[in-house]
Protein backbone atom coordinates (compact mmCIF):
# COMPACT_ATOMS: atom_id res chain seq x y z
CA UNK A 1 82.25 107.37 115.34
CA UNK A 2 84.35 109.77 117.35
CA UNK A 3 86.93 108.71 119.90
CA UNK A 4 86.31 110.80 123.33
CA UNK A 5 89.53 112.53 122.88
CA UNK A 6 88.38 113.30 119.28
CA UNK A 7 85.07 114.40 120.06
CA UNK A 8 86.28 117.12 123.00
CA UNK A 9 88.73 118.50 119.75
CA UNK A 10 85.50 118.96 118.15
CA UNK A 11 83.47 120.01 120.97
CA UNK A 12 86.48 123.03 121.12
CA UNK A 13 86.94 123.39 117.90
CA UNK A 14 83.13 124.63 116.77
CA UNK A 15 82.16 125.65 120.19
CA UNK A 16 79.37 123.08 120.16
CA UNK A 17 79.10 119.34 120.91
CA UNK A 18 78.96 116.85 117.54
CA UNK A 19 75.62 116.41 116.92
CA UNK A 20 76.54 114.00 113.97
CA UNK A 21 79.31 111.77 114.95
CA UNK A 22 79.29 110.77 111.66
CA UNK A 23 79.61 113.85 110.00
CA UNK A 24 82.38 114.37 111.87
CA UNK A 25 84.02 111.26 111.44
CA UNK A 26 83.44 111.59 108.08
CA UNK A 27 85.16 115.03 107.76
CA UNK A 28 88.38 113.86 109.69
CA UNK A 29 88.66 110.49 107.16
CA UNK A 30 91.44 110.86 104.29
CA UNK A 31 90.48 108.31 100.79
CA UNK A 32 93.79 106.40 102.02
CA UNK A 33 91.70 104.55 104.48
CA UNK A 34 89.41 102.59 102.44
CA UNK A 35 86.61 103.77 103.88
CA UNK A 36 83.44 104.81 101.53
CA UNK A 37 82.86 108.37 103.08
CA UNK A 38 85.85 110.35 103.27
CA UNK A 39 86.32 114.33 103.46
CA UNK A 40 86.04 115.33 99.70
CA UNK A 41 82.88 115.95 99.82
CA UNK A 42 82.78 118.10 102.89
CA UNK A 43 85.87 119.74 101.86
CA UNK A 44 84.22 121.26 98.62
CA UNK A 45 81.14 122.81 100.57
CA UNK A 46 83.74 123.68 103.32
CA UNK A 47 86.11 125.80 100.85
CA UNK A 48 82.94 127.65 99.86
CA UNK A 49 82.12 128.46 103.75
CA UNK A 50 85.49 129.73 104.31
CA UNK A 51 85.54 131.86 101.12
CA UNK A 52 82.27 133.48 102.12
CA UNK A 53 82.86 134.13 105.62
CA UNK A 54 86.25 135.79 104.46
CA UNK A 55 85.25 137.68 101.94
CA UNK A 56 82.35 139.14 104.50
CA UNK A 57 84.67 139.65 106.99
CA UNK A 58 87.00 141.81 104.65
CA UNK A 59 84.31 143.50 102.83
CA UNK A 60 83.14 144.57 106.71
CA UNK A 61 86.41 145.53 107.92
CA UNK A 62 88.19 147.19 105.45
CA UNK A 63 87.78 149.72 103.01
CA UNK A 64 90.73 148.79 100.70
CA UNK A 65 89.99 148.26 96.83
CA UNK A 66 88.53 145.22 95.55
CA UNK A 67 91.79 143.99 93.99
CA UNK A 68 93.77 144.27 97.56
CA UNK A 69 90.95 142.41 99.18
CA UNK A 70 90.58 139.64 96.86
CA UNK A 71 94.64 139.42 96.92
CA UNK A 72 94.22 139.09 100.76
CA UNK A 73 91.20 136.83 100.67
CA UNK A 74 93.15 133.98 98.20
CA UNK A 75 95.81 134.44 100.93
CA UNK A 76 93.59 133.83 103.76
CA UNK A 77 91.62 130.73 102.33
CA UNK A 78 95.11 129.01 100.80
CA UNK A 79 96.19 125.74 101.46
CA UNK A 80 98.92 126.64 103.25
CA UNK A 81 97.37 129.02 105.93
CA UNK A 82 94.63 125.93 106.19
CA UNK A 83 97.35 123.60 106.62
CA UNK A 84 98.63 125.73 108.98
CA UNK A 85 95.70 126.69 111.05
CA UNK A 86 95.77 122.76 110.99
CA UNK A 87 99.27 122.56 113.04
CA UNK A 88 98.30 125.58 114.80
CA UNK A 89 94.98 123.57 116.32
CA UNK A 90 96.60 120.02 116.72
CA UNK A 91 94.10 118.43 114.01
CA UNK A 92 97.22 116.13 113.24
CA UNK A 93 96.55 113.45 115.57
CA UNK A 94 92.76 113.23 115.10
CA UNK A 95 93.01 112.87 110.91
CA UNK A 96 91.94 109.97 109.94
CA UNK A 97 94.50 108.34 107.47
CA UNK A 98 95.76 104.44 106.11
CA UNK A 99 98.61 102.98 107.21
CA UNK A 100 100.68 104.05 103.79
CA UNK A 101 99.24 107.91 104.12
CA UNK A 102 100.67 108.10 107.53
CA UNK A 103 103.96 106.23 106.85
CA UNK A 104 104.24 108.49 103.92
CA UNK A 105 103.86 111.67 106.58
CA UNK A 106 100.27 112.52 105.73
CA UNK A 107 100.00 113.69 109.13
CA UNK A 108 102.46 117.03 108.64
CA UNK A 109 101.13 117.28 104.52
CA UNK A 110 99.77 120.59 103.71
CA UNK A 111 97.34 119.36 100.63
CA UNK A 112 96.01 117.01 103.52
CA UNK A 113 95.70 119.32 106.57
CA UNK A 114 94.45 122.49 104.51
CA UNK A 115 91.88 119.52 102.79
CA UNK A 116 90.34 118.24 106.04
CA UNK A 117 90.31 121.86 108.09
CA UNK A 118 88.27 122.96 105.23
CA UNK A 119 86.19 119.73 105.79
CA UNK A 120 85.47 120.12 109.11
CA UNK A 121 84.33 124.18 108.18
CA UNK A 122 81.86 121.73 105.79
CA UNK A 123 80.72 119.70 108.49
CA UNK A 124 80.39 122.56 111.31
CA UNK A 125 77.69 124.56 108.65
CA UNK A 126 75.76 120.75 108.42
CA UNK A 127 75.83 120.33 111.99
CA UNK A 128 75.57 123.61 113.41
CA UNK A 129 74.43 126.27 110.69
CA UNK A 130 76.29 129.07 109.17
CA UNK A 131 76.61 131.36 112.17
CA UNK A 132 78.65 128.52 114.04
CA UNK A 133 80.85 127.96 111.02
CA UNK A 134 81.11 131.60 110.71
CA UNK A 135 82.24 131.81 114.66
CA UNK A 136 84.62 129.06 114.36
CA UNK A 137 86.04 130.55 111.56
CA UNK A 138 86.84 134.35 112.95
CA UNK A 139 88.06 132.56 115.84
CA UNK A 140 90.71 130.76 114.22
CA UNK A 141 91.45 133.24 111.53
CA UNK A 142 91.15 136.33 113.63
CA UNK A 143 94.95 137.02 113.90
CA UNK A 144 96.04 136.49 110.47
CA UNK A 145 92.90 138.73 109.62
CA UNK A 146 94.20 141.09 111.79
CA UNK A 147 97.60 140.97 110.71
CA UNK A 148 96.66 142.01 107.11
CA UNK A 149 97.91 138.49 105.82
């Protein structure tokens, strides 16, 4: 389950209150933990979110040529500006990780952060639907959108 601290991040973070604890719990827990349900399989269907809501939000916005907006969307979806939307949030603290991911620094890891921001995109569309993913989504991405990244 979610910790209270952990569940108000949430709470902010898709605008909504967790109504799967679980879900959530699941999308915040890295392999290194032993536990059976960890964020791979939320970070798949979260990737895809994130790639959708991008590429509708460019195709909207912008009329530049299909090769400048796919160039921007594979910036916009990397694991870097995941990982850093990550830092940018404070998701750090709440990831879920064993005692040799977090001596190792798993906390600050980009492969990590980018991996369980796109998991929690995953578990916002369970829990909420697409429109709330979609929300949370412009909301955290709307100034490197807007910056042409």
């Amino acid at each position: 389950m979610l910790d209270a601290p952990t569940a108000a991040f949430v709470t902010d973070l898709s605008g909504c209150a967790p109504g799967n604890a679980s879900l959530w719990a699941e999308a915040l827990t890295h392999g290194s933990t032993g536990q059976e349900r960890t964020y791979e399989r939320l970070e798949f269907l979260g990737d895809r979110v994130l790639g959708l809501v991008i590429a509708e939000w460019l195709y909207t916005t912008s009329d530049e040529a299909e090769g400048q907006l796919s160039q921007r969307l594979n910036a916009l979806v990397s694991r870097a500006t995941c990982a850093g939307i990550a830092r940018d949030i404070g998701l750090g603290p709440h990831m879920r990780l064993g005692k040799q991911a977090r001596d190792d620094g798993g906390h600050e890891s980009d492969n990590i952060l980018g991996d369980i921001m796109e998991a929690l995109i995953g578990a916002c569309f369970i829990d909420h639907g697409f429109d709330a993913a979609r929300m949370m989504v412009r909301r955290l991405w709307a100034e490197l959108v807007a910056g042409k990244t």
